[in-house]
C-alpha atoms as a PDB file:
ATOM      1  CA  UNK A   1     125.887 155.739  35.832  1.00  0.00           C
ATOM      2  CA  UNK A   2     122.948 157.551  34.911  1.00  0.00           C
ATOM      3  CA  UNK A   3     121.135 160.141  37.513  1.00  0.00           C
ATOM      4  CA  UNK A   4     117.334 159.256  37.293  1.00  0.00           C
ATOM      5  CA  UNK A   5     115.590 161.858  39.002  1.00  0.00           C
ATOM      6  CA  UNK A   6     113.648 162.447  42.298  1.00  0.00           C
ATOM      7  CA  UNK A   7     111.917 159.539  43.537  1.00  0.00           C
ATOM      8  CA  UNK A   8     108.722 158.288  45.669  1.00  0.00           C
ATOM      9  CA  UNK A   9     109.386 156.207  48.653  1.00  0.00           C
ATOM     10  CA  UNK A  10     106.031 154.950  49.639  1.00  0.00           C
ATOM     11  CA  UNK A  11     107.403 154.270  52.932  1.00  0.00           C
ATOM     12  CA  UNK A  12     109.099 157.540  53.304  1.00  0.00           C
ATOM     13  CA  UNK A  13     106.101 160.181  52.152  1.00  0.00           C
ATOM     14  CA  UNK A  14     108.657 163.165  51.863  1.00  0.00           C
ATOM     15  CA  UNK A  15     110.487 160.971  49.499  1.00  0.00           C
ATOM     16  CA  UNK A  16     114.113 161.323  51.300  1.00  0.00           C
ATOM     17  CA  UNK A  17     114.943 157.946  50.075  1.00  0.00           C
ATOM     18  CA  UNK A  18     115.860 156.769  46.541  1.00  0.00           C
ATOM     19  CA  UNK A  19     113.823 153.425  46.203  1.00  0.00           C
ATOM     20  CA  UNK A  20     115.592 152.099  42.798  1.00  0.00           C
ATOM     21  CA  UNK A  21     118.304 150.486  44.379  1.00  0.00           C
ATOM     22  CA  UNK A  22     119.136 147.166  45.028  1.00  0.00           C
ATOM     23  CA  UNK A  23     121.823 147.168  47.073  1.00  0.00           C
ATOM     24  CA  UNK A  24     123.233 149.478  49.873  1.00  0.00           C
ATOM     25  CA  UNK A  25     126.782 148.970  50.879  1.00  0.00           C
ATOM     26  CA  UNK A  26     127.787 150.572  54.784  1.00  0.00           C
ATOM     27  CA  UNK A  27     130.082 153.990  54.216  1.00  0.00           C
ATOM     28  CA  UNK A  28     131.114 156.160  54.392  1.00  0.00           C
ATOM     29  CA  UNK A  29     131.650 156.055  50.803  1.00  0.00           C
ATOM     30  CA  UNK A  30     132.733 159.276  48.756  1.00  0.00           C
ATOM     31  CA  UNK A  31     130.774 159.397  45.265  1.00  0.00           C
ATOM     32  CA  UNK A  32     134.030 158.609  43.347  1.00  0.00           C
ATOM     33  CA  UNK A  33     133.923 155.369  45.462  1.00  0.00           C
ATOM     34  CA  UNK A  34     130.321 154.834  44.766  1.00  0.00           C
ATOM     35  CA  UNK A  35     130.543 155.540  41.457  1.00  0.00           C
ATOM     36  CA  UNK A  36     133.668 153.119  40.929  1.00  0.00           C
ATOM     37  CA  UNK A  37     131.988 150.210  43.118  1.00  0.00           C
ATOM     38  CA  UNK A  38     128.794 150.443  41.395  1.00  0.00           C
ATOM     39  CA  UNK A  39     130.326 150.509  38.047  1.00  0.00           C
ATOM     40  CA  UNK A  40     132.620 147.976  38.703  1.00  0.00           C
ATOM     41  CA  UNK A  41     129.517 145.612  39.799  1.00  0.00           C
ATOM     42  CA  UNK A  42     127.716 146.438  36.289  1.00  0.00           C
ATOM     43  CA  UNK A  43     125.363 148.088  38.208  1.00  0.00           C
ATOM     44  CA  UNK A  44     123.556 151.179  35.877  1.00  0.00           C
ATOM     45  CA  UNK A  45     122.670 153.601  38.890  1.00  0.00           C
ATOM     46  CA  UNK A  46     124.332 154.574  41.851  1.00  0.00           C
ATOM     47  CA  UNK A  47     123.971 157.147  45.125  1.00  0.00           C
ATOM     48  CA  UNK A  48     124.621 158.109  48.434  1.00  0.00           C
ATOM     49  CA  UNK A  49     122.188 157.418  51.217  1.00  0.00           C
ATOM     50  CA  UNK A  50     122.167 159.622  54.517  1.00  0.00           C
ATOM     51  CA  UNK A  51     124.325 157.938  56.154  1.00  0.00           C
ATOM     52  CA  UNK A  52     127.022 158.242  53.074  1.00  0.00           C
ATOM     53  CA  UNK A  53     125.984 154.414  52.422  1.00  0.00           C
ATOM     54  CA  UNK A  54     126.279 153.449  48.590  1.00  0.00           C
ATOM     55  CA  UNK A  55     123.512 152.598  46.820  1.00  0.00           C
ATOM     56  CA  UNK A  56     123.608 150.791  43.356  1.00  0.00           C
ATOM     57  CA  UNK A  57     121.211 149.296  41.090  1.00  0.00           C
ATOM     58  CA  UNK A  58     120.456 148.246  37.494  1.00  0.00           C
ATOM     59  CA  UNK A  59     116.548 148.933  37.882  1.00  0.00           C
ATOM     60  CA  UNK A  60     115.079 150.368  35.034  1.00  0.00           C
ATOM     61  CA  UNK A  61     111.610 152.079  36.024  1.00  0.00           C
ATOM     62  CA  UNK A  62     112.330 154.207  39.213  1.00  0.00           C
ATOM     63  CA  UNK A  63     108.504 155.725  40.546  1.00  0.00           C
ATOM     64  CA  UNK A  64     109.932 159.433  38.924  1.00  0.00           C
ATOM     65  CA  UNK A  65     107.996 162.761  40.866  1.00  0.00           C
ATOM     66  CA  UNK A  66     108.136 165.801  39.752  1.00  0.00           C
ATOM     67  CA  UNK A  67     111.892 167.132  40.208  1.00  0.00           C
ATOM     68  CA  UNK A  68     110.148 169.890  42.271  1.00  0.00           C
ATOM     69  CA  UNK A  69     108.832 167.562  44.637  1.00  0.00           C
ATOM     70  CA  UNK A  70     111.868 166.510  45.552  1.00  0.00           C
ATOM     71  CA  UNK A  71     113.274 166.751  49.242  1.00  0.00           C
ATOM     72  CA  UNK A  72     117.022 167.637  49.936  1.00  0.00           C
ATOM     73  CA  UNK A  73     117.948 163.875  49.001  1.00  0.00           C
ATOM     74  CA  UNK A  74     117.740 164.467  45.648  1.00  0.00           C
ATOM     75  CA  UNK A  75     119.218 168.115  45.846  1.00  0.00           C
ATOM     76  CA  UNK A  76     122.514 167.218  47.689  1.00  0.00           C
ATOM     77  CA  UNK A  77     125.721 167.352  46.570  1.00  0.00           C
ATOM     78  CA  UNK A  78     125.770 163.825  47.590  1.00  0.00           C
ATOM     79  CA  UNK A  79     123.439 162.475  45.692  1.00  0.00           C
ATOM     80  CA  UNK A  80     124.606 161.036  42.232  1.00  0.00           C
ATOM     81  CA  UNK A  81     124.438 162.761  39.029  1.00  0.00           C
END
């Protein structure tokens, strides 16, 4: 899994959602468990959501903003890297 950076959620306008994923799985999931699930399912990025939901996806042009930007999403431990 590759981490891709902080992301615009149009919806969202602090961007505390990653919007490159394709699927969200209920938790709570650790990030070894994301990780593994989202590898397993060929899947080329994966993260944790708020609620510790996993979040994969094989989407290749995420909307990338400036890292500094970025809201605590994309600077918590949780998050993917």
């Amino acid at each position: 899994l590759t981490y891709a950076g902080c992301l615009h959620d149009e919806e969202h306008a602090a961007g505390v959602e990653l919007v490159i994923f394709s699927s969200s799985t209920p938790g709570p999931f650790s990030r070894e468990e994301c990780n593994s699930k989202c590898f397993h399912e060929n899947q080329r990025y994966g993260g944790l959501g708020q609620q510790r939901e996993c979040l994969c996806s094989t989407n290749s042009e995420p909307n990338h903003i400036s890292e500094s930007q970025c809201s605590a999403a994309c600077s918590d431990p949780l998050v993917m890297k």
